[in-house]
Protein backbone atom coordinates (compact mmCIF):
# COMPACT_ATOMS: atom_id res chain seq x y z
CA UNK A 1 108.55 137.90 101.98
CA UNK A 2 106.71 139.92 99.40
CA UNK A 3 105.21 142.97 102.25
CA UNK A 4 102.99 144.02 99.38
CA UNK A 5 101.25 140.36 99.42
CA UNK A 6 100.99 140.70 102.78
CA UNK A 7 99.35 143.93 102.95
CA UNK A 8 96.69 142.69 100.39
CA UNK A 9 96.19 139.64 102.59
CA UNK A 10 95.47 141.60 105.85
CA UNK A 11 93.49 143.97 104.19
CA UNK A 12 91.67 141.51 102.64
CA UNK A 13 91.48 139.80 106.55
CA UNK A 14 89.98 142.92 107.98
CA UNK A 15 87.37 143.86 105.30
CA UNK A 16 86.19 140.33 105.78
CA UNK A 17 86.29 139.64 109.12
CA UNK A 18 84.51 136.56 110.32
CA UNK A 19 82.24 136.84 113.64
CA UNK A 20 82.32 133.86 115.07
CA UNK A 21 79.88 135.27 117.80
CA UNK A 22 77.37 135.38 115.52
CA UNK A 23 74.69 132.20 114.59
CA UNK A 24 76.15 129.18 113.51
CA UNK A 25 74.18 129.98 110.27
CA UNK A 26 75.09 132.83 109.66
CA UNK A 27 78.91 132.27 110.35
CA UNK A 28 78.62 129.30 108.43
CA UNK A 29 77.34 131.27 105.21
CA UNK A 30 80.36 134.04 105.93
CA UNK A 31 82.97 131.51 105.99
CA UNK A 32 81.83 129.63 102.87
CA UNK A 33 81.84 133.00 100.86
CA UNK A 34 85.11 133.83 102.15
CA UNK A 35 87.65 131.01 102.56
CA UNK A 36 85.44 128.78 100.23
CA UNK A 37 85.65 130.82 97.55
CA UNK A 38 89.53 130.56 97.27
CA UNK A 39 90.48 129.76 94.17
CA UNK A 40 91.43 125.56 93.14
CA UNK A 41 93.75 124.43 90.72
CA UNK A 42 92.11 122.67 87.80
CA UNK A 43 94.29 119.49 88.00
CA UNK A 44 93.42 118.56 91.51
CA UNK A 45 90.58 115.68 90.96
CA UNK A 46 87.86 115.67 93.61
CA UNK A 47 85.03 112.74 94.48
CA UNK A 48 82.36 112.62 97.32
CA UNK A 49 82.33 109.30 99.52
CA UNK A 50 81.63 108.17 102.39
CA UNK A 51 84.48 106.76 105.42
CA UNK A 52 82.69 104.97 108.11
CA UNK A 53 79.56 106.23 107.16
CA UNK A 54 80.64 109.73 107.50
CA UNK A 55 80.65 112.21 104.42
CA UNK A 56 84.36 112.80 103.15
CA UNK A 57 86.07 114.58 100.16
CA UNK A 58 88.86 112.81 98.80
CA UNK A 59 91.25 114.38 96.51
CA UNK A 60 94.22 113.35 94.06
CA UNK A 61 96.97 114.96 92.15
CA UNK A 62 99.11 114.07 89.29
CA UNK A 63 101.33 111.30 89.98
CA UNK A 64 99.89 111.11 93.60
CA UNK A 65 100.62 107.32 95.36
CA UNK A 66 97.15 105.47 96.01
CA UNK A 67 98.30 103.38 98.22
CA UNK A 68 98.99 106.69 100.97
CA UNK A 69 96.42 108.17 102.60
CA UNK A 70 96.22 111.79 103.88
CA UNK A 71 93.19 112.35 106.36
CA UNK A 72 92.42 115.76 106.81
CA UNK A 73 90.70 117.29 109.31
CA UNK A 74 89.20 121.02 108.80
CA UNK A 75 89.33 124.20 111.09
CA UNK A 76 86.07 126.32 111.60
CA UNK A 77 86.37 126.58 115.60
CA UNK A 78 84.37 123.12 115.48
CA UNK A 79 81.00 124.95 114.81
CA UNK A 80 81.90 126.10 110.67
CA UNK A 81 83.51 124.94 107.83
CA UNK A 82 83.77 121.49 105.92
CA UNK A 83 85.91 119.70 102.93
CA UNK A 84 84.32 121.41 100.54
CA UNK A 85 85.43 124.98 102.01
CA UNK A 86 88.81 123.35 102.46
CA UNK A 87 89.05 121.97 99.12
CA UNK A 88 91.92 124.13 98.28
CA UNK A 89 94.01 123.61 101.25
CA UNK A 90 93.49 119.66 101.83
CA UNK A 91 94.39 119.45 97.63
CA UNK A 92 97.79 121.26 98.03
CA UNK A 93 98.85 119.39 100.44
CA UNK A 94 97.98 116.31 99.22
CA UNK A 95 100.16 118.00 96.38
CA UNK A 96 102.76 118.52 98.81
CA UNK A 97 102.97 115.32 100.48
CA UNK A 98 102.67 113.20 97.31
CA UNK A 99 99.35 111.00 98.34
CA UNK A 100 95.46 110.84 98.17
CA UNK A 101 93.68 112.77 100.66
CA UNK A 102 90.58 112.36 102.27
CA UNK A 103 89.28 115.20 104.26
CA UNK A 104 86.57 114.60 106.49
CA UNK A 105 82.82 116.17 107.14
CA UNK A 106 82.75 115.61 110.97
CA UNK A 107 79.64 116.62 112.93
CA UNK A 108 79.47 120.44 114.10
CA UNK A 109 78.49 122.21 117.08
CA UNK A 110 76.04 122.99 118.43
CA UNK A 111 74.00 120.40 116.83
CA UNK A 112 76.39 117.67 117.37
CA UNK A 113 78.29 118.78 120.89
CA UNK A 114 81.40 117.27 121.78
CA UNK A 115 82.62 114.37 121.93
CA UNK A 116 80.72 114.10 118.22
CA UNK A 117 84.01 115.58 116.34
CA UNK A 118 86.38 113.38 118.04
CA UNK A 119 84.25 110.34 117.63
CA UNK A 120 84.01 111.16 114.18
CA UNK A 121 87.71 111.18 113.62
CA UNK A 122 88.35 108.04 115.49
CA UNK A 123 86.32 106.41 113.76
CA UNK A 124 87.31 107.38 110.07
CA UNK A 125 90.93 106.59 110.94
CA UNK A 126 89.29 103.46 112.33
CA UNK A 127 87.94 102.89 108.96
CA UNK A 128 90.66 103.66 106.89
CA UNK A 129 93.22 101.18 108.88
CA UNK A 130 90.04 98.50 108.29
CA UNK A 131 90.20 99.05 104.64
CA UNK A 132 93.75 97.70 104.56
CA UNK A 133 96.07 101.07 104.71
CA UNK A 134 98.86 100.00 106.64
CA UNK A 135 99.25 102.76 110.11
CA UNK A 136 102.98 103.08 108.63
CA UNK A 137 100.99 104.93 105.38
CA UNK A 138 98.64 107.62 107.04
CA UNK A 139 99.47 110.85 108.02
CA UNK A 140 96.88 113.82 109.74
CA UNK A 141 96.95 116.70 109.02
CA UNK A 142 94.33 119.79 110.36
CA UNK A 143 94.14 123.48 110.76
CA UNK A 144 93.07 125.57 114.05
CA UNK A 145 90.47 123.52 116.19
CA UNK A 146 91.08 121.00 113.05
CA UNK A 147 94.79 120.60 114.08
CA UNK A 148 93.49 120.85 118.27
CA UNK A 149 91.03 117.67 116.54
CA UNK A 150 94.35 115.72 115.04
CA UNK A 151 95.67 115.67 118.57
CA UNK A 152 92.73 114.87 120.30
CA UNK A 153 92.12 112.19 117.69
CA UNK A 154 95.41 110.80 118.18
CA UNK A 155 94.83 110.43 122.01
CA UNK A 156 91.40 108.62 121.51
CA UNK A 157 93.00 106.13 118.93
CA UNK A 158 95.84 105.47 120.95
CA UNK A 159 93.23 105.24 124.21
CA UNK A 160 91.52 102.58 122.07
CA UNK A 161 94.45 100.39 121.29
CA UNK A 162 94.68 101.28 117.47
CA UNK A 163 98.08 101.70 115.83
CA UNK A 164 99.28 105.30 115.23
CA UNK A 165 99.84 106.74 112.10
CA UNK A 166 103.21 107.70 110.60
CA UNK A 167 102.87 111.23 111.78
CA UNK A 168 100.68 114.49 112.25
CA UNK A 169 100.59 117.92 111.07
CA UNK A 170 98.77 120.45 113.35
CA UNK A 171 98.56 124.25 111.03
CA UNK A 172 98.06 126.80 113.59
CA UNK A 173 96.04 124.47 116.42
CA UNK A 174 93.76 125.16 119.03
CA UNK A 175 94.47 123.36 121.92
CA UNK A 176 93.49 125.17 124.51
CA UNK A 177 89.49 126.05 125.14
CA UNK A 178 89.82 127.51 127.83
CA UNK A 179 91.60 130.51 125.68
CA UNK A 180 94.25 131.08 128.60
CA UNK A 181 97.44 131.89 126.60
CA UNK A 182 99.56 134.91 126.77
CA UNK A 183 98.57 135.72 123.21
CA UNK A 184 95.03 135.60 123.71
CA UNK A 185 96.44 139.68 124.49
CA UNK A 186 99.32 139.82 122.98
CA UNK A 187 98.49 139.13 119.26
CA UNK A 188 94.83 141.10 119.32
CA UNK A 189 96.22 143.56 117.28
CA UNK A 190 97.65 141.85 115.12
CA UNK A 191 95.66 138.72 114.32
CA UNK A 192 93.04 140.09 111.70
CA UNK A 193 90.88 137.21 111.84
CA UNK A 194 90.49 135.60 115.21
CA UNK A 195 89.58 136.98 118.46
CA UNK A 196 89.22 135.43 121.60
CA UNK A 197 85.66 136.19 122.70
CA UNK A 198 84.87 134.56 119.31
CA UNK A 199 86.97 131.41 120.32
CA UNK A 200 85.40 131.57 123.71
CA UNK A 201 82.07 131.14 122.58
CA UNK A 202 82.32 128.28 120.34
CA UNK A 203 83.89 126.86 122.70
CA UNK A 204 80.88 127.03 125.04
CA UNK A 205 78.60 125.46 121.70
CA UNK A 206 81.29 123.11 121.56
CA UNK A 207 81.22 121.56 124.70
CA UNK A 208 77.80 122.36 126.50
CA UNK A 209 78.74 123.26 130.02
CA UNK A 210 81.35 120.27 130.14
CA UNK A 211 84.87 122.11 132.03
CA UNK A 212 86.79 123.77 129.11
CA UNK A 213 89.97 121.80 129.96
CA UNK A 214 88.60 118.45 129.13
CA UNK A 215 91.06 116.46 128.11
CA UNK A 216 90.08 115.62 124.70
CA UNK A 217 88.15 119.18 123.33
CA UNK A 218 91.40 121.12 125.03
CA UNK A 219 94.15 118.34 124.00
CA UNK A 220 96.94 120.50 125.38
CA UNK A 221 95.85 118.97 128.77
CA UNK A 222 95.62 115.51 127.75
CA UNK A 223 98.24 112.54 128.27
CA UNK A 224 100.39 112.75 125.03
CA UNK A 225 102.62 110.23 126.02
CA UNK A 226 103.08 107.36 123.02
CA UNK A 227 101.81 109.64 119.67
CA UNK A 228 103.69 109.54 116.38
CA UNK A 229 106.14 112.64 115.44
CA UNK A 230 104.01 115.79 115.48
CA UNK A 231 104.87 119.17 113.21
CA UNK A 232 103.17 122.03 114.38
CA UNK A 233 103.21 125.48 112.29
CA UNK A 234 102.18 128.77 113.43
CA UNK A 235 102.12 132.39 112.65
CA UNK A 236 103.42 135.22 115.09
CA UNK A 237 100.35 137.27 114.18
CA UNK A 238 97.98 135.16 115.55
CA UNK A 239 96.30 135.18 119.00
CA UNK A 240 96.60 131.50 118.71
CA UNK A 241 100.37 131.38 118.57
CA UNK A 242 100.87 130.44 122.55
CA UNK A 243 98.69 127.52 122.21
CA UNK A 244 101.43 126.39 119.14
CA UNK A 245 104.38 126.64 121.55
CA UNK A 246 102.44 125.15 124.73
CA UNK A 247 101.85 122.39 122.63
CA UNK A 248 105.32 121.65 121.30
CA UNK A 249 106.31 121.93 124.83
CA UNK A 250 103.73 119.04 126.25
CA UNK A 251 104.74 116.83 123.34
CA UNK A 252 108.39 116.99 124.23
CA UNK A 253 107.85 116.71 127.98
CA UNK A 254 106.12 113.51 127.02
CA UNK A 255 109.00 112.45 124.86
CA UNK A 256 106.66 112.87 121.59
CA UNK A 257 108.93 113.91 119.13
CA UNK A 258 108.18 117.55 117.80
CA UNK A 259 109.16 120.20 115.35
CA UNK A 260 107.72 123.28 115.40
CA UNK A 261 107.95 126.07 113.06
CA UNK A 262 107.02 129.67 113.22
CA UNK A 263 106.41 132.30 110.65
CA UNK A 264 107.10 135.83 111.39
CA UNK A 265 103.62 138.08 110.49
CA UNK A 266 101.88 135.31 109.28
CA UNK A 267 97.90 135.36 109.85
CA UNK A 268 95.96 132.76 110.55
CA UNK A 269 95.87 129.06 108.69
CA UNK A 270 98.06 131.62 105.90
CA UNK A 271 98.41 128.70 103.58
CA UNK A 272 95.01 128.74 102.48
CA UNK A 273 96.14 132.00 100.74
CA UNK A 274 98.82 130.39 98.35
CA UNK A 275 97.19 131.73 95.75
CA UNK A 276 98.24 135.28 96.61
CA UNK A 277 100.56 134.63 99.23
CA UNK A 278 104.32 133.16 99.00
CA UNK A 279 104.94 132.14 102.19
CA UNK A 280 101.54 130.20 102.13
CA UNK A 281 102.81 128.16 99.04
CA UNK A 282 106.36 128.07 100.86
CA UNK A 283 104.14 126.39 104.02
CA UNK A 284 102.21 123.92 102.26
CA UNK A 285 105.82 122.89 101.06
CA UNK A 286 107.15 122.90 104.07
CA UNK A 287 104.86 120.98 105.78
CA UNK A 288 104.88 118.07 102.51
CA UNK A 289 108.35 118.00 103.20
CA UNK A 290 107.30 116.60 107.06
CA UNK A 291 104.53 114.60 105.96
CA UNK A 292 106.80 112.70 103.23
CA UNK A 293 109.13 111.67 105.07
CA UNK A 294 107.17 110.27 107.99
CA UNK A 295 105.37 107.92 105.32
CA UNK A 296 109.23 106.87 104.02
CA UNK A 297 109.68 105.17 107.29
């Protein structure tokens, strides 16, 4: 680990902070000047589309396989963010992994309360198994209440008879939106870019005076009984980091199979930062390694 790339990064973090207690709009704006302005790599090809009728960005690489499909689902606390913030993130690891991606512009709170996200997700995976892609040749991947989304996505389908995918990637998930984990306290001090009063009110946008705990907004409560191998990633400096290991633990107790992986000091979602940040390359690598081989099944 480089320490001066990490100081830069948390620096960076700090000076930038994001309040998520502010309005929608005007976290919205924040996080597109921040995290959307991370630099792309030129050869990573882009193209707007649409997946059951919902807005996507699908990406390729060089030498990327067409006929294996990455969804990906973006963080932003289910309120902020979309594929074209992501861009960078959902490219690499389409990089990673070897296939297309297609990440997807779900509906945001407030405007479109839950169950709008999951829906949304459903039903693109819905879509993409109608087009032909055989389960056996899609992966999910998200990031924070994206990677809570891939879970809660994977209950729904599974709920609705479809096939699962090959596997699932959760980066640094939200699970739990009720906020109750040990490192809700723990990590305030050292997670630069999340708190949980933030967390706790999108939550309340999110759901609209429906419990917290419901099983599909908070998936770490739901049945996960029958879901495809999961690979969760996490950093220790992250308030975040307890609903990680809670999860890992509720997928193995329902005999999901599970690999989880933490990274000492990293922030938040760190592999957005490849660009400055080893151990964000190193995790988007990582985390292609897990997502090829479930498709090699």
């Amino acid at each position: 680990m480089s320490s001066a790339e990490l100081a830069q990064l948390i620096t960076l973090l700090r000076s930038n902070e994001l309040d998520l207690t502010s309005s929608p709009q005007k976290a919205r704006a924040d996080f597109s000047a921040s995290i959307g302005a991370a630099p792309v790599a030129a050869d990573i090809t882009f193209e707007s589309g649409k997946l059951a009728g919902l807005p996507v960005l699908a990406s390729t690489t060089p030498g990327a396989r067409s006929d294996q499909t990455l969804l990906y689902i973006h963080g932003g606390a289910f309120v902020i963010g979309n594929p074209t913030d992501y861009r960078s993130l959902s490219g690499e690891l389409g990089r990673a992994t070897g296939v297309s991606t297609v990440s997807l512009d779900y509906r945001l709170a407030p405007e479109h309360p839950f169950p709008a996200a999951v829906d949304d997700c459903v039903a693109a995976y819905r879509a993409l198994l109608e087009g032909g892609i055989k389960p056996a040749d899609i992966v999910l991947a998200g990031d924070s209440a994206g990677g809570g989304l891939v879970i809660a996505t994977l209950v729904a389908a599974r709920d609705a008879g479809l096939p699962m995918p090959a596997g699932a990637l959760t980066i640094s998930p939200w699970v739990d939106l009720a906020c109750t984990g040990s490192s809700m306290q723990s990590k305030i001090a050292a997670d630069p870019s999340i708190t949980r009063e933030g967390l706790l009110a999108n939550a309340e946008l999110y759901l609209q005076g429906k419990p917290l705990t419901t099983p599909l907004a908070s998936p770490l409560y739901a049945d996960l009984r029958g879901l495809p191998p999961v690979f969760v990633q996490v950093g220790t400096a992250e308030v975040l980091l307890d609903d990680a290991i809670r999860l890992v633990g509720a997928l193995g107790a329902a005999d999901v199979p599970v690999h989880l992986s933490v990274w000492p000091n990293m922030p938040h979602v760190w592999h957005i930062f490849g660009f400055m940040l080893s151990e964000g390359r190193d995790a988007l690598t990582e985390a292609g390694v897990f997502l090829t081989a479930s498709l090699a099944h």
